[in-house]
N, C-alpha and C. Protein backbone atom coordinates (compact mmCIF):
# COMPACT_ATOMS: atom_id res chain seq x y z
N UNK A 1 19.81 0.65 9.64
CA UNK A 1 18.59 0.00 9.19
C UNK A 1 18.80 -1.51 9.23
N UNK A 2 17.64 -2.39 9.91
CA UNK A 2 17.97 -3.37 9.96
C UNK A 2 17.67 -4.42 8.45
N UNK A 3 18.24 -5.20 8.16
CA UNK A 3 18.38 -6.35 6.92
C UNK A 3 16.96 -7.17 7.37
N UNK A 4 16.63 -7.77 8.31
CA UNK A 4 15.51 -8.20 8.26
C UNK A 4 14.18 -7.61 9.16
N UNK A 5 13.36 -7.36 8.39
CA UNK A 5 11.96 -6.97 8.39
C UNK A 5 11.61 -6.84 8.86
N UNK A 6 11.50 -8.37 9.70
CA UNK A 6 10.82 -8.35 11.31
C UNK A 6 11.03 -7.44 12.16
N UNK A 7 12.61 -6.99 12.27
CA UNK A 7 13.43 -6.65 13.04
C UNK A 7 13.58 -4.69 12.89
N UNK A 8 13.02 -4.57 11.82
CA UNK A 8 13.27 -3.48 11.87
C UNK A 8 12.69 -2.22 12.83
N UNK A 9 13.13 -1.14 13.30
CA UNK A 9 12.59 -0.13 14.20
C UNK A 9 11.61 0.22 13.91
N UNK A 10 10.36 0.89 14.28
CA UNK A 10 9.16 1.47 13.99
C UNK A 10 9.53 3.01 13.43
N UNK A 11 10.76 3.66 13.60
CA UNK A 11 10.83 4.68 12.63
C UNK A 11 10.89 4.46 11.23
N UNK A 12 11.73 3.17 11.36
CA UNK A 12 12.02 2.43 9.83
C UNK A 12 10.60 1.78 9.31
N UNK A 13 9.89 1.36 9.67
CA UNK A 13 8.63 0.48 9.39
C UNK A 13 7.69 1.75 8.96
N UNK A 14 7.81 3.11 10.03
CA UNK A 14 6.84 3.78 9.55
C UNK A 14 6.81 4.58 8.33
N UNK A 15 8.03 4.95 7.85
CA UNK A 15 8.77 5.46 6.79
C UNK A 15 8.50 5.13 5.78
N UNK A 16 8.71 3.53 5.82
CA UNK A 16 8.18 3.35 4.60
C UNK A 16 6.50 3.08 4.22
N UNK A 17 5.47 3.03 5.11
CA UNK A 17 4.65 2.96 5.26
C UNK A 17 3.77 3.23 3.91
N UNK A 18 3.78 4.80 4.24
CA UNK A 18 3.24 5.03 2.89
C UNK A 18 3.51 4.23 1.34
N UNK A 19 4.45 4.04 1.58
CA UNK A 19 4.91 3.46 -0.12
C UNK A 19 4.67 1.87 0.04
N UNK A 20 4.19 1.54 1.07
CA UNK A 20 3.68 0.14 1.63
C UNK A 20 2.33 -0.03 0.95
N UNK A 21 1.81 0.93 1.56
CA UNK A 21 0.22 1.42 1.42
C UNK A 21 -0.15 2.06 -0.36
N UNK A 22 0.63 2.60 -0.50
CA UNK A 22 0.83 3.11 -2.44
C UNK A 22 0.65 1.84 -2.85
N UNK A 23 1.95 0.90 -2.66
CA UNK A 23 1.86 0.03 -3.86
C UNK A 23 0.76 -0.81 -3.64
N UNK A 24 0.01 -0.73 -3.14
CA UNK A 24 -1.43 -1.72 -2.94
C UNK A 24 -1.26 -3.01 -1.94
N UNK A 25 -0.07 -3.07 -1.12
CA UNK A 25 0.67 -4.43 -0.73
C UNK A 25 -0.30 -4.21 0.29
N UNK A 26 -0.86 -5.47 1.04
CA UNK A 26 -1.51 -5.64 2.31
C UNK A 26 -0.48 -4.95 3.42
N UNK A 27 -0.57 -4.28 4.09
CA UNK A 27 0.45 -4.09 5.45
C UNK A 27 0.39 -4.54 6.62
N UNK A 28 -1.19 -5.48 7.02
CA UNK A 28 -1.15 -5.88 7.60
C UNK A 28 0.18 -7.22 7.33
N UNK A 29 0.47 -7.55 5.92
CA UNK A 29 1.15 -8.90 5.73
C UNK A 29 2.38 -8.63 6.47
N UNK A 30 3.17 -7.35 6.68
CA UNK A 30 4.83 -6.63 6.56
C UNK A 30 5.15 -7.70 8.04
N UNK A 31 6.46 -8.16 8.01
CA UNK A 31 6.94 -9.04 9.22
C UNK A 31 7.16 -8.07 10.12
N UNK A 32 7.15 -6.52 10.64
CA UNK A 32 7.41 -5.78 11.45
C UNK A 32 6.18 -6.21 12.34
N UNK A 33 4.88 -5.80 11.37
CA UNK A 33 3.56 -5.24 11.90
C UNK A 33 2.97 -6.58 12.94
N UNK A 34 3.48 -7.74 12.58
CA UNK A 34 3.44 -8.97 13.23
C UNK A 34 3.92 -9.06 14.62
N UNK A 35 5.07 -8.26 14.65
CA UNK A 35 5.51 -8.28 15.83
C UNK A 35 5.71 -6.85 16.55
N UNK A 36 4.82 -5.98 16.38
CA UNK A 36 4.88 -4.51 16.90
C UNK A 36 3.36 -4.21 17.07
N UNK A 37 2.78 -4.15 18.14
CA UNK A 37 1.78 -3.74 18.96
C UNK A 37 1.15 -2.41 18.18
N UNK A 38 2.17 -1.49 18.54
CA UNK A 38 2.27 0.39 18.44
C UNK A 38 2.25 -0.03 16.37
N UNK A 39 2.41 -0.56 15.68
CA UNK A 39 2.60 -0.32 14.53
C UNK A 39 1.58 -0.93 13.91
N UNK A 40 0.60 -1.90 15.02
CA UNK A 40 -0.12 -2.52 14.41
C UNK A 40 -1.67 -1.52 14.52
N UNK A 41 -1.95 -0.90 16.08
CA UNK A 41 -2.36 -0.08 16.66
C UNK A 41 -2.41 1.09 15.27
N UNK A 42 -1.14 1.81 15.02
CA UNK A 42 -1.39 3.16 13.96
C UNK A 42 -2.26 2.11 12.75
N UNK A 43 -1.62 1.12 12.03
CA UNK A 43 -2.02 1.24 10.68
C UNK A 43 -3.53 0.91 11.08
N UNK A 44 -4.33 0.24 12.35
CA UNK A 44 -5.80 -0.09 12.06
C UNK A 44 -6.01 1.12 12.54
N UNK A 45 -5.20 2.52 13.36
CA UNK A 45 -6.00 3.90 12.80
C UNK A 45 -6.38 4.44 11.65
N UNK A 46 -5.14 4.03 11.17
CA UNK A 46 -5.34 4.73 9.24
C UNK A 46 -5.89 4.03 8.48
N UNK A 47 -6.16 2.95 8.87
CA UNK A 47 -7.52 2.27 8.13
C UNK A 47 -8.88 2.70 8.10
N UNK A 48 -9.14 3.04 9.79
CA UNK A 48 -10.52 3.97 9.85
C UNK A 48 -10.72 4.85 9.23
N UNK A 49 -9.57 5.81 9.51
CA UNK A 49 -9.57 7.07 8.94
C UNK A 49 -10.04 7.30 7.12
N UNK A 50 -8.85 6.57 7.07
CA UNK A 50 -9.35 5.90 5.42
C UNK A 50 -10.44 5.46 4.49
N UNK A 51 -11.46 4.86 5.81
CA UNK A 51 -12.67 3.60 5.48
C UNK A 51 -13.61 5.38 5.77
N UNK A 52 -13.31 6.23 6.72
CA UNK A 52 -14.34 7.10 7.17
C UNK A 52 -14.08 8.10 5.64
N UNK A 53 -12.72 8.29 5.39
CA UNK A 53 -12.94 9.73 4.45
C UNK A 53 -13.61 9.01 2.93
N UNK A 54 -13.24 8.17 2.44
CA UNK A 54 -13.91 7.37 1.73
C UNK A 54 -15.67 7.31 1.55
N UNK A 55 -16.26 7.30 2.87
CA UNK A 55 -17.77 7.45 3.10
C UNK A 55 -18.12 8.90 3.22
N UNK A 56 -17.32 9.71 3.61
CA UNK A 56 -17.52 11.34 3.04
C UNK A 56 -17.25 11.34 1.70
N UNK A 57 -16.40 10.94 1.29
CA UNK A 57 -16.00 11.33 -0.24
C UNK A 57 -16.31 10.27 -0.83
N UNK A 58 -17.53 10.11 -1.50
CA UNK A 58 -18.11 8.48 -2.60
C UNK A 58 -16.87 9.18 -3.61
N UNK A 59 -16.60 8.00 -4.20
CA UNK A 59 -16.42 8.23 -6.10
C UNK A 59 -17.45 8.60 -6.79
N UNK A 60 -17.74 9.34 -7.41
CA UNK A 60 -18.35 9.66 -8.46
C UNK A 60 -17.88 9.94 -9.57
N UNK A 61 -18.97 8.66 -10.59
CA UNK A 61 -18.42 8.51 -12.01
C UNK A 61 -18.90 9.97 -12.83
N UNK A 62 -18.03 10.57 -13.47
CA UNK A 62 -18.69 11.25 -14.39
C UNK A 62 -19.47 10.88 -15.56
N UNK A 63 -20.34 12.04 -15.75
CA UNK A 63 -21.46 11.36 -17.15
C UNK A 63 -20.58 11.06 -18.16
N UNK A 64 -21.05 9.65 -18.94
CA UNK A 64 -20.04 9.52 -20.65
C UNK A 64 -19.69 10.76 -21.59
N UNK A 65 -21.08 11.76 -21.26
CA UNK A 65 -20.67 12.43 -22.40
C UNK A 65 -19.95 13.66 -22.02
N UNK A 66 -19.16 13.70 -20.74
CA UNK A 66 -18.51 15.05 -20.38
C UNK A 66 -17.45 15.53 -21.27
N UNK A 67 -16.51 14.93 -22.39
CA UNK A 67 -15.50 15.73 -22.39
C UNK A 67 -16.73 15.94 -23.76
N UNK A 68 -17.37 15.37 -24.55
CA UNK A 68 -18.30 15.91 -25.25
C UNK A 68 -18.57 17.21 -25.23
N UNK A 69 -19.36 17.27 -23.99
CA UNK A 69 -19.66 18.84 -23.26
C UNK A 69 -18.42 19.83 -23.27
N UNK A 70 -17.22 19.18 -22.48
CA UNK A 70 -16.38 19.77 -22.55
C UNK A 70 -15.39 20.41 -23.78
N UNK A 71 -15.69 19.66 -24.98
CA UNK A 71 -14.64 19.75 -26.16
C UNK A 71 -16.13 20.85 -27.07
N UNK A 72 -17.45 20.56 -26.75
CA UNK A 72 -18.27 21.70 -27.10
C UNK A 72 -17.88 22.98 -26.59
N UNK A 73 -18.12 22.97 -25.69
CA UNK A 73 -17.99 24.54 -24.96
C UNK A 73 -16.29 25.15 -25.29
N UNK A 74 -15.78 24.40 -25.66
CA UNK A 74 -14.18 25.11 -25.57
C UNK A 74 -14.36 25.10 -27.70
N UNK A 75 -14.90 24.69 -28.05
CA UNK A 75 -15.36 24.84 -29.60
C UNK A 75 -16.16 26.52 -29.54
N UNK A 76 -17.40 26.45 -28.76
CA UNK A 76 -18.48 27.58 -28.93
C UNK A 76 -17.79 28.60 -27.86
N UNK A 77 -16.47 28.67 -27.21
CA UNK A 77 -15.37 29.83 -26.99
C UNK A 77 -14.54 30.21 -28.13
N UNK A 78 -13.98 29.31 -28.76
CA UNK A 78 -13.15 29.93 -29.86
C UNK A 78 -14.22 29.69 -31.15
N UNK A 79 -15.22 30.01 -31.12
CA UNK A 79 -15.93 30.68 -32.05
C UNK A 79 -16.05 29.47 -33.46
N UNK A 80 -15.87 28.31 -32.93
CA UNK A 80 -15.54 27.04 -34.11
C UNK A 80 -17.03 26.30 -33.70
């Protein structure tokens, strides 16, 4: 494994990728992705991919009063 960044292999760059992408760090910033075509190429795939499953899947907030609901109904099961 190489000591500096820039330099490192694209098995090594991709590896850690994920945990690039976890900790919230930009990846476009990583000194590999600067100088690797093929590494720059995947991560603006998994960006799409990302930006697309995101627009299938909204967030949705649940209503305030769910565990309400929820701590009712598990009350009117055990008979309380």
């Amino acid at each position: 494994m190489s000591d500096d960044p820039g330099k490192m292999s694209c098995a090594e760059f991709q590896a850690q990728l994920p945990e690039l992408i976890g900790s919230g760090a930009n990846a476009a910033d990583h000194p590999h992705i600067r100088n690797c075509e093929l590494c720059r190429s995947l991560l603006a795939d998994l960006e799409t991919i990302a930006e697309a499953a995101r627009q299938l899947f909204p967030v949705v907030e649940p209503p305030d009063d769910l565990w309400a609901q929820i701590e009712s109904k598990i009350k009117n099961e055990e008979g309380g």
